[in-house]
C-alpha atoms as a PDB file:
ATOM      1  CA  UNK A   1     -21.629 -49.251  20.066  1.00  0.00           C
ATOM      2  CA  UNK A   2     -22.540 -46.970  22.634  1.00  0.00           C
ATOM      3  CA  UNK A   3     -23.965 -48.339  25.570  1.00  0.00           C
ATOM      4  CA  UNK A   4     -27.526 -46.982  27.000  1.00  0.00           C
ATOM      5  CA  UNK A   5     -27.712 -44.277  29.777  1.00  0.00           C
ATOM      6  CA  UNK A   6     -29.147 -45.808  32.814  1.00  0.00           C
ATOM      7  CA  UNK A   7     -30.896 -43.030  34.758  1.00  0.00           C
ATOM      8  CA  UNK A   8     -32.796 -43.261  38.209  1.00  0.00           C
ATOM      9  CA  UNK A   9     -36.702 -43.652  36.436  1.00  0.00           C
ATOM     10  CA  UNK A  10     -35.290 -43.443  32.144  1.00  0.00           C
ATOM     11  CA  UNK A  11     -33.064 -45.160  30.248  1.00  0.00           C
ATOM     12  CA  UNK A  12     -31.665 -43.482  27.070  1.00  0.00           C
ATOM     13  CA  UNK A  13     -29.840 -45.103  24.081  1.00  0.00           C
ATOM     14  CA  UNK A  14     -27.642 -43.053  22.748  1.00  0.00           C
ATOM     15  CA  UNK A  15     -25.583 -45.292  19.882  1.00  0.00           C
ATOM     16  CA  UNK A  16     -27.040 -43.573  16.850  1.00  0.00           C
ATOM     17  CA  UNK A  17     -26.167 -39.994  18.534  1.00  0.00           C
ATOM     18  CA  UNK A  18     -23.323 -37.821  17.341  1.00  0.00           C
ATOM     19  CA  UNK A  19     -23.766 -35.863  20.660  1.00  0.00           C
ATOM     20  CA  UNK A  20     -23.540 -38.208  23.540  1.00  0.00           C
ATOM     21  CA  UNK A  21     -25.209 -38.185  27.000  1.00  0.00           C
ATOM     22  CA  UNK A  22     -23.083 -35.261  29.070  1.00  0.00           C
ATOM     23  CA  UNK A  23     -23.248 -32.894  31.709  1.00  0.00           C
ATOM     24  CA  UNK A  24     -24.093 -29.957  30.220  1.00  0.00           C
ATOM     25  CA  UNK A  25     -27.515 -31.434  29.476  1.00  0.00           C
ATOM     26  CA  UNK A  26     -27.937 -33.160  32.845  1.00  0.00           C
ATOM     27  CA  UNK A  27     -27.238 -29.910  34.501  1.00  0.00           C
ATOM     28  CA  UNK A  28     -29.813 -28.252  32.230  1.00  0.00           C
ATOM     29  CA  UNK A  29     -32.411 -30.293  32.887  1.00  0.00           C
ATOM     30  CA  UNK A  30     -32.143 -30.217  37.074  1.00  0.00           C
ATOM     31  CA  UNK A  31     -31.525 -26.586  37.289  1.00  0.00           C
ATOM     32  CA  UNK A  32     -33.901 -24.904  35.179  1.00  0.00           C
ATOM     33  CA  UNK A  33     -36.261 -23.445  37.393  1.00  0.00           C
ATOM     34  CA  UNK A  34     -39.971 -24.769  36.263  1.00  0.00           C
ATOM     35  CA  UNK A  35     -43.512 -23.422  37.222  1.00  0.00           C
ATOM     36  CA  UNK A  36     -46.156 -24.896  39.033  1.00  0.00           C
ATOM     37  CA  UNK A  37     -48.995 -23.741  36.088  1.00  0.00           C
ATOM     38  CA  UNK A  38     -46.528 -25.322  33.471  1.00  0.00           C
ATOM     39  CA  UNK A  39     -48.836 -26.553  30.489  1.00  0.00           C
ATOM     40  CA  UNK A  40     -45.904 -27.354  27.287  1.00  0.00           C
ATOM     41  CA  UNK A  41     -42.472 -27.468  26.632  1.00  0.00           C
ATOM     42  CA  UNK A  42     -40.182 -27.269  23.893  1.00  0.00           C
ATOM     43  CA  UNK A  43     -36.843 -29.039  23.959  1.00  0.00           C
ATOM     44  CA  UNK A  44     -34.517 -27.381  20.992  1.00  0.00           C
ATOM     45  CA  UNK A  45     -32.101 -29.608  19.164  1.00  0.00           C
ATOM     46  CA  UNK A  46     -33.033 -32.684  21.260  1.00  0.00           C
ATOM     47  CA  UNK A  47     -30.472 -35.082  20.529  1.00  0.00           C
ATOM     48  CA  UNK A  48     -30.862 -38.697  22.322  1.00  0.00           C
ATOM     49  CA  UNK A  49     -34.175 -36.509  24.638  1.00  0.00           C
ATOM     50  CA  UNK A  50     -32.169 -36.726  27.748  1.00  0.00           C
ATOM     51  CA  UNK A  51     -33.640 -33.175  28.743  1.00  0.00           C
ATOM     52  CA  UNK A  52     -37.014 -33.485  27.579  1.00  0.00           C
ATOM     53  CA  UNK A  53     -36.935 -36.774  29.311  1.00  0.00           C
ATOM     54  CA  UNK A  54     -35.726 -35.278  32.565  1.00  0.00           C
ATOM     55  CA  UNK A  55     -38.754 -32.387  32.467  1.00  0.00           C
ATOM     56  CA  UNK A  56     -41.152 -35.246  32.037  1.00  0.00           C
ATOM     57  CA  UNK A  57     -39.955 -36.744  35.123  1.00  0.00           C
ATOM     58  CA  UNK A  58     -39.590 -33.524  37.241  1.00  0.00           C
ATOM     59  CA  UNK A  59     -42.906 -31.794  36.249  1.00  0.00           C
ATOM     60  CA  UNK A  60     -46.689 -32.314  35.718  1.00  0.00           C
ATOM     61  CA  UNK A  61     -46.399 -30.857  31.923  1.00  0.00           C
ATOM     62  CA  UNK A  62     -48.839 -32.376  29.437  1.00  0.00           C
ATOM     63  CA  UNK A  63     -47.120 -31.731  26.434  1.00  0.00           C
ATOM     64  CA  UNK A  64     -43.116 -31.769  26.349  1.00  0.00           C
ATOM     65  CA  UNK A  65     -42.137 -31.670  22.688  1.00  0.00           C
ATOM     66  CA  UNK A  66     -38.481 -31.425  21.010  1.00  0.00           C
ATOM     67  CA  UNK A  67     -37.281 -30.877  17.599  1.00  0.00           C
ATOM     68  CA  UNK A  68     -34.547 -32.651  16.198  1.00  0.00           C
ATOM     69  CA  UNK A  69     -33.090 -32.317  12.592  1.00  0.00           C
ATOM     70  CA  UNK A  70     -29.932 -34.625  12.415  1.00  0.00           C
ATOM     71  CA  UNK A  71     -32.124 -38.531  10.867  1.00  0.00           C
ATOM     72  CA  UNK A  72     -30.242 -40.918  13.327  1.00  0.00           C
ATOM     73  CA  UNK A  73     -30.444 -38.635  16.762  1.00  0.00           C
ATOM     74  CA  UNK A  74     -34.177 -37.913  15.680  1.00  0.00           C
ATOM     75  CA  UNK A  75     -34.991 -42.021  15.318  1.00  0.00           C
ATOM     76  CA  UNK A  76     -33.146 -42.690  18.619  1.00  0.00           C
ATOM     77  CA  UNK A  77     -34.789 -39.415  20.148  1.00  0.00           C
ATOM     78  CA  UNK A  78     -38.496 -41.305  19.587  1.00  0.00           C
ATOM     79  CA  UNK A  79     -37.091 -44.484  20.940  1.00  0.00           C
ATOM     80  CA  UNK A  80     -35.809 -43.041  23.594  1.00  0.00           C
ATOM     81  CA  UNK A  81     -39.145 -41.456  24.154  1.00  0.00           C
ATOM     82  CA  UNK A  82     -41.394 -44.342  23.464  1.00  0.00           C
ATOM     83  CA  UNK A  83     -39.691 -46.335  25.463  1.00  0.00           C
ATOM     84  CA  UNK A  84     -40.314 -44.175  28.747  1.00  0.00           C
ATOM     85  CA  UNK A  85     -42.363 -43.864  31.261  1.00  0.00           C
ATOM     86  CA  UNK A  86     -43.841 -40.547  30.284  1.00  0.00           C
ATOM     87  CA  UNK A  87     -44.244 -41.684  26.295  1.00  0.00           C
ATOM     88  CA  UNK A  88     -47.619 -40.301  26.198  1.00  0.00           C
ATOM     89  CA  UNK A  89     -46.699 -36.484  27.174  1.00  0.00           C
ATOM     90  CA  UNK A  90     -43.469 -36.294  24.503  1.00  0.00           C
ATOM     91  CA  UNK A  91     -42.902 -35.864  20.943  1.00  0.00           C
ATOM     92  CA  UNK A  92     -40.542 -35.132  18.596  1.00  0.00           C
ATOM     93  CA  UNK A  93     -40.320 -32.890  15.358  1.00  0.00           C
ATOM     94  CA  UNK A  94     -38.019 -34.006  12.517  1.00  0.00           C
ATOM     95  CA  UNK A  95     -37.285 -30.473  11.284  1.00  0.00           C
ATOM     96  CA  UNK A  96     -35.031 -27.445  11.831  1.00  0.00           C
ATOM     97  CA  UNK A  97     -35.769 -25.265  14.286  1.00  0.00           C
ATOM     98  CA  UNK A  98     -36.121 -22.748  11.931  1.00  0.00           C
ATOM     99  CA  UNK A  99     -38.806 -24.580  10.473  1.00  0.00           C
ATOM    100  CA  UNK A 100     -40.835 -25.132  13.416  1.00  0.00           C
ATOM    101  CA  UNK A 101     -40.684 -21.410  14.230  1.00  0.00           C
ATOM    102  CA  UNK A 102     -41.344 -20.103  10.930  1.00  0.00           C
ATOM    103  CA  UNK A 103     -45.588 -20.523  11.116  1.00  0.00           C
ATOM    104  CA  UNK A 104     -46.091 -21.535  15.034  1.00  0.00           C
ATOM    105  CA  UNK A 105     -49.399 -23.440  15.117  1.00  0.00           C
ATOM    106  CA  UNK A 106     -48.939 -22.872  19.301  1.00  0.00           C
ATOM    107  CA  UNK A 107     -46.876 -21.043  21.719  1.00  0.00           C
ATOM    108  CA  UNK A 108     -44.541 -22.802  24.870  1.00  0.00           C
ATOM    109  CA  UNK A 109     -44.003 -22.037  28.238  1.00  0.00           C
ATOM    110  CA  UNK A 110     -40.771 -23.084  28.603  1.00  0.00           C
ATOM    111  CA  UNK A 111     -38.192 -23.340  25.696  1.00  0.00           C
ATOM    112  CA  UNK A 112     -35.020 -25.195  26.912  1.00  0.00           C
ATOM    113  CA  UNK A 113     -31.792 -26.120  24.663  1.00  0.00           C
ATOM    114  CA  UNK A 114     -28.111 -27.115  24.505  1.00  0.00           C
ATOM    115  CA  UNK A 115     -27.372 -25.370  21.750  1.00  0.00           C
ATOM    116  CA  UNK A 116     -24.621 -25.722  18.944  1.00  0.00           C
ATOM    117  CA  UNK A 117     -21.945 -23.168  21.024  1.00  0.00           C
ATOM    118  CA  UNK A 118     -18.314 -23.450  18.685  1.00  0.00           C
ATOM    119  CA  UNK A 119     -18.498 -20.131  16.504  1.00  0.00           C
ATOM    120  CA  UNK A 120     -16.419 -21.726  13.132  1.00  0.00           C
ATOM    121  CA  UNK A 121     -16.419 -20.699   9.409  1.00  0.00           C
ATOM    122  CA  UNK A 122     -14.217 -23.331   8.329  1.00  0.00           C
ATOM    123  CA  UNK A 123     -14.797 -27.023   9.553  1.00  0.00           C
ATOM    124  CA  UNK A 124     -16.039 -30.753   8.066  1.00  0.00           C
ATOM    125  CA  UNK A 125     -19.583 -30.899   8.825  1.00  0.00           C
ATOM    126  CA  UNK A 126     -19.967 -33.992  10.229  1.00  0.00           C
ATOM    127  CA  UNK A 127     -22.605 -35.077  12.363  1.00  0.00           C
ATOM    128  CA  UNK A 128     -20.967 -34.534  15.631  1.00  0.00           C
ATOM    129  CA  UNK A 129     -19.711 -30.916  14.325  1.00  0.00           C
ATOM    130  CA  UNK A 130     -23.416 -30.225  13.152  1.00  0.00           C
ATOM    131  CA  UNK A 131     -24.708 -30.912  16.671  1.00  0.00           C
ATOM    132  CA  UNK A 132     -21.808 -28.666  18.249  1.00  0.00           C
ATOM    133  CA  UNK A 133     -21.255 -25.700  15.827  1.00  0.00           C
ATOM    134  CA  UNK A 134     -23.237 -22.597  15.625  1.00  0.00           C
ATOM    135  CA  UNK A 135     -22.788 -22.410  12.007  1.00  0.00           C
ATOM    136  CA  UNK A 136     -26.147 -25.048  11.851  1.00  0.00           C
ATOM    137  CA  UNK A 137     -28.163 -22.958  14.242  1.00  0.00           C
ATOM    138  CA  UNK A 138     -26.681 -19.352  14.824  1.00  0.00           C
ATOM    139  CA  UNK A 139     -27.655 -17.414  18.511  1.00  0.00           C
ATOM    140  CA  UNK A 140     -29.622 -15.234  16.063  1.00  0.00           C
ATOM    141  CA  UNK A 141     -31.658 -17.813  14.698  1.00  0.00           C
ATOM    142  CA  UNK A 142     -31.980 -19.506  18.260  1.00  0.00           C
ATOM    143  CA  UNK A 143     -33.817 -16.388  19.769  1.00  0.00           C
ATOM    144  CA  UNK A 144     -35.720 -15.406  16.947  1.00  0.00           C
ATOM    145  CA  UNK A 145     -37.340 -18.736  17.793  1.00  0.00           C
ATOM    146  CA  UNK A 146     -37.925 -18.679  20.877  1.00  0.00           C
ATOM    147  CA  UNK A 147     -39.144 -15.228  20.020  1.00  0.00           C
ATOM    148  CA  UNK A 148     -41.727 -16.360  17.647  1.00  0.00           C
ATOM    149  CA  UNK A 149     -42.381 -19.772  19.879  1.00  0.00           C
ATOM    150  CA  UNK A 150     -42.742 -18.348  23.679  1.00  0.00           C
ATOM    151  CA  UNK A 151     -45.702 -17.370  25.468  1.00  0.00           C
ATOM    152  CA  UNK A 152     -45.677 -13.653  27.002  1.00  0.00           C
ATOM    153  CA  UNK A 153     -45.515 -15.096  30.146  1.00  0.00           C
ATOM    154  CA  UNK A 154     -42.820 -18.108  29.062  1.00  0.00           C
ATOM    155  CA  UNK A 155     -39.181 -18.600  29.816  1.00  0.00           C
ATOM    156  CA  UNK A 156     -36.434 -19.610  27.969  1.00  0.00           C
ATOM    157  CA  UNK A 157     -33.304 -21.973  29.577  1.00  0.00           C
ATOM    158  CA  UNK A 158     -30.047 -22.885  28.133  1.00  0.00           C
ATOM    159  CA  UNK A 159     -26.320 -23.531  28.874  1.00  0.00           C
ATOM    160  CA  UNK A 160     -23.285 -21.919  27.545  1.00  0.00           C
ATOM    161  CA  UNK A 161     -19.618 -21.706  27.214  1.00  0.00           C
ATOM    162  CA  UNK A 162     -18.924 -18.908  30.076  1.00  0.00           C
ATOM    163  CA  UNK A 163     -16.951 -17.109  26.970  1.00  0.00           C
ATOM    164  CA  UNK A 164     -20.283 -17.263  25.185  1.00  0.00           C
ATOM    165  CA  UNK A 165     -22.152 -15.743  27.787  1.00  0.00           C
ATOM    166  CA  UNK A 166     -22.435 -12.297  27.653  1.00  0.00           C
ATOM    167  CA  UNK A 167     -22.873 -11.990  24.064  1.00  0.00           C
ATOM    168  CA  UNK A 168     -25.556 -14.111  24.444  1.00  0.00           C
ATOM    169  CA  UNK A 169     -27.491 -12.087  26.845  1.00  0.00           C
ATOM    170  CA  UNK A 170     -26.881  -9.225  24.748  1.00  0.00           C
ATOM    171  CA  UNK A 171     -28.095 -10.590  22.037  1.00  0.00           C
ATOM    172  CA  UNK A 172     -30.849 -12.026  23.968  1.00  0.00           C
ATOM    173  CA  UNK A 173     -32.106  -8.619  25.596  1.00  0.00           C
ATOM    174  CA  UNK A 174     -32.359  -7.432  21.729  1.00  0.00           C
ATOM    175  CA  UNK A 175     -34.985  -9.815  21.537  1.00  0.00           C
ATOM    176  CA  UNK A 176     -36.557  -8.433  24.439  1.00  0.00           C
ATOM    177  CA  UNK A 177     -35.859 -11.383  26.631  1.00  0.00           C
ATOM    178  CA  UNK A 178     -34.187 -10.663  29.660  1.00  0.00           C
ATOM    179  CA  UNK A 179     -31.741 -12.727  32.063  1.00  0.00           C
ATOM    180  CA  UNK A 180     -33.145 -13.745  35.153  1.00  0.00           C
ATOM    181  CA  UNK A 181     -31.173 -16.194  36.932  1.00  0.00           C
ATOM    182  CA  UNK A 182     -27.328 -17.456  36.259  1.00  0.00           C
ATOM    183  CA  UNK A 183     -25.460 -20.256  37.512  1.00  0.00           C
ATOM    184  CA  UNK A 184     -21.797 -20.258  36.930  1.00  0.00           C
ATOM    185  CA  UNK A 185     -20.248 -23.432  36.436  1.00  0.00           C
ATOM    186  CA  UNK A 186     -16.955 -24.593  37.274  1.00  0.00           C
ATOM    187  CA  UNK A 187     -15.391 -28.306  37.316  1.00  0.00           C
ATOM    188  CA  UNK A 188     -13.149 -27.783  40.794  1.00  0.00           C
ATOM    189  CA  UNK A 189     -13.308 -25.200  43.398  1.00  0.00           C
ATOM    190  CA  UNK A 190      -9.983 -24.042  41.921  1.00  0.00           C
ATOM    191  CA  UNK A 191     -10.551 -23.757  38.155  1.00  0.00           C
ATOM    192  CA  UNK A 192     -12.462 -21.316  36.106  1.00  0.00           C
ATOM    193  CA  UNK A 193     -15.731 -20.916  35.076  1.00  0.00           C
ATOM    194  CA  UNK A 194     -16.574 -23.214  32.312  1.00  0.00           C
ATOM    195  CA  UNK A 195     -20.330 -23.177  31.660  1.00  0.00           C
ATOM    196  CA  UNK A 196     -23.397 -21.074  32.141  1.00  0.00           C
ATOM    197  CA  UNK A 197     -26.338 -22.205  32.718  1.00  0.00           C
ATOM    198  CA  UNK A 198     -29.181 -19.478  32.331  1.00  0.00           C
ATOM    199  CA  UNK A 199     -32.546 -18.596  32.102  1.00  0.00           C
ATOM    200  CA  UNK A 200     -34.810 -15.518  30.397  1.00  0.00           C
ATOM    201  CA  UNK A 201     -38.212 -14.150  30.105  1.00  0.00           C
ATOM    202  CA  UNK A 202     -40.193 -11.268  29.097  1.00  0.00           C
ATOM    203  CA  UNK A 203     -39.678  -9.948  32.247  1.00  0.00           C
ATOM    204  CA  UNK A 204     -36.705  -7.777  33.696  1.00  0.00           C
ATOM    205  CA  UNK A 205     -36.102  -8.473  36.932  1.00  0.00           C
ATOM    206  CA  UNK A 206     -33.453  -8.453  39.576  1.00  0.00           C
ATOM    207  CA  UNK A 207     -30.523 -11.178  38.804  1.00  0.00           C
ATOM    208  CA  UNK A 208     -30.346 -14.255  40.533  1.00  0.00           C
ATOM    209  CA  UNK A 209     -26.800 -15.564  40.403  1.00  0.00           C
ATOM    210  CA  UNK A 210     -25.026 -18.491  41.605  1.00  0.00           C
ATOM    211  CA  UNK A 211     -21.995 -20.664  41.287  1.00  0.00           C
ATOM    212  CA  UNK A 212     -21.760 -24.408  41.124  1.00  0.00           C
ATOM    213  CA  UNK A 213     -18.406 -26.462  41.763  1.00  0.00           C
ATOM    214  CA  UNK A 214     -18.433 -30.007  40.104  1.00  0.00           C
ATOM    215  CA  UNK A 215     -15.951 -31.719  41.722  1.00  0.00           C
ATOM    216  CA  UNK A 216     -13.978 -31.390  45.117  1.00  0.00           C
ATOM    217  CA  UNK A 217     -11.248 -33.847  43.278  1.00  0.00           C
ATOM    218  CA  UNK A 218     -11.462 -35.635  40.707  1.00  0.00           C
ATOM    219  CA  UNK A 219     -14.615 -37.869  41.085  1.00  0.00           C
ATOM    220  CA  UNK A 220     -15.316 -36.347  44.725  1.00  0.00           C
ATOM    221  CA  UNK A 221     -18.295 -34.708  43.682  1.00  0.00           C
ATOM    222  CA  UNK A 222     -19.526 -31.533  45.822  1.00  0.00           C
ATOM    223  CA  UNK A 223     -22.575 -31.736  48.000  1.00  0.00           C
ATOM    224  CA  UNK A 224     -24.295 -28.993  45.407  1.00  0.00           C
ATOM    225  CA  UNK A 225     -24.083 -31.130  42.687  1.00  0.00           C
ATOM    226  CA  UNK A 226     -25.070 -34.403  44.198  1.00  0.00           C
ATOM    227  CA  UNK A 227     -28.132 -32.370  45.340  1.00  0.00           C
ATOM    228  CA  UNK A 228     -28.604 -30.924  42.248  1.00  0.00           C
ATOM    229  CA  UNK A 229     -28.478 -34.101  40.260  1.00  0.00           C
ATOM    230  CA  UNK A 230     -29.695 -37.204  42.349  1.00  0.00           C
ATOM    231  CA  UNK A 231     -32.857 -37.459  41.467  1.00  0.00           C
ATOM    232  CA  UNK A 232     -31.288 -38.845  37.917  1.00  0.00           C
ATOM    233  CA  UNK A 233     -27.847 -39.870  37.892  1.00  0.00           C
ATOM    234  CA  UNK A 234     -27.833 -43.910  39.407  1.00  0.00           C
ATOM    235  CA  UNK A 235     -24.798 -43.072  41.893  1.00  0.00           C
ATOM    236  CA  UNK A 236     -25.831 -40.187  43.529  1.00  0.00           C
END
């Protein structure tokens, strides 16, 4: 049995979850870039709620919801949620994205997701490949709904495989939402780029890029990332 996440101000079970706490969500969740006027937000694919639960603790929003189709990640998503400080402002959807976008009863200012990245045709969908493979939820389907789901004036945050990337933004600017910042992220100063973390809106404007190194050595974390991260991780 998995053993709980402790963070800083949440705590977040995570033995019922095929997808288990990492940092690609962590990083998600302290880098998006959130405004002050920030009313809802939607967390896609939720999993244990780590991210949602992270915006609940770094803004003022009143209404953070996710949607989560997989049963057992969706129960431990509401405990999770219920069981936090902020249980009043969150809520989770047991549905498909898909559904949720197909007849919008309201629109989001910020959509934020780890997506399903591994592009397959031919694998065993088990739980922990349905939470990892874009076969479940293609890019397609991922920014038609946060097409149909954003406010004009929303923005949309995920993070990638770096090999992902560009297709993504392509893909993304088809749907008229344009890149505005990048982070490229890499594990040590001397490896390569291994994740992306970006965000979009309506709005084309100039790039903001940056880079992010994990690690100096192994478990020698770099002065970005502890400042990036310590207002959640225990050791930081």
């Amino acid at each position: 049995m998995a053993k709980a996440f402790q963070f800083k101000e949440f705590e977040v079970k995570q033995d019922q979850c095929a997808m288990k706490i990492g940092t690609d969500a962590v990083l998600l969740g302290a880098w998006v870039q959130l405004s002050p006027s920030l009313y809802n937000i939607l967390d896609v694919g939720a999993g244990t709620g780590v991210i949602a639960l992270q915006l609940a603790q770094r803004s003022h929003a009143q209404k953070i919801d996710a949607v989560e189709i997989n049963d057992q990640a969706f129960e431990q998503c509401v405990e999770n949620f219920e069981n936090s400080p902020w249980s009043d402002r969150l809520f989770c959807y047991h549905a498909s994205f898909e559904e949720l976008a197909e007849d919008p009863e309201e629109k989001y200012d910020l959509i934020i997701s780890n997506p399903p990245f591994y592009e397959q045709t031919s694998i065993d969908i088990n739980a922990r490949n349905q939470a990892r493979f874009t076969q479940h939820l293609s890019f397609e389907d991922l920014l038609d709904g946060v097409d149909r789901l954003l406010h004009q004036e929303g923005s949309f945050a995920c993070i990638l495989p770096a090999d992902n990337a560009s297709k993504f933004i392509e893909l993304a600017q088809n749907n008229q939402l344009f890149l505005n910042r990048i982070c490229r992220v890499k594990g040590q100063p001397k490896s390569p780029v291994k994740r992306c973390l970006m965000q979009f809106s309506r709005i084309s404007s100039n790039l903001e890029e940056e880079e992010l190194t994990i690690e100096v050595t192994r478990h020698q974390y770099t002065e970005a990332y502890i400042q990036l991260t310590k207002d959640f991780y225990l050791n930081m």
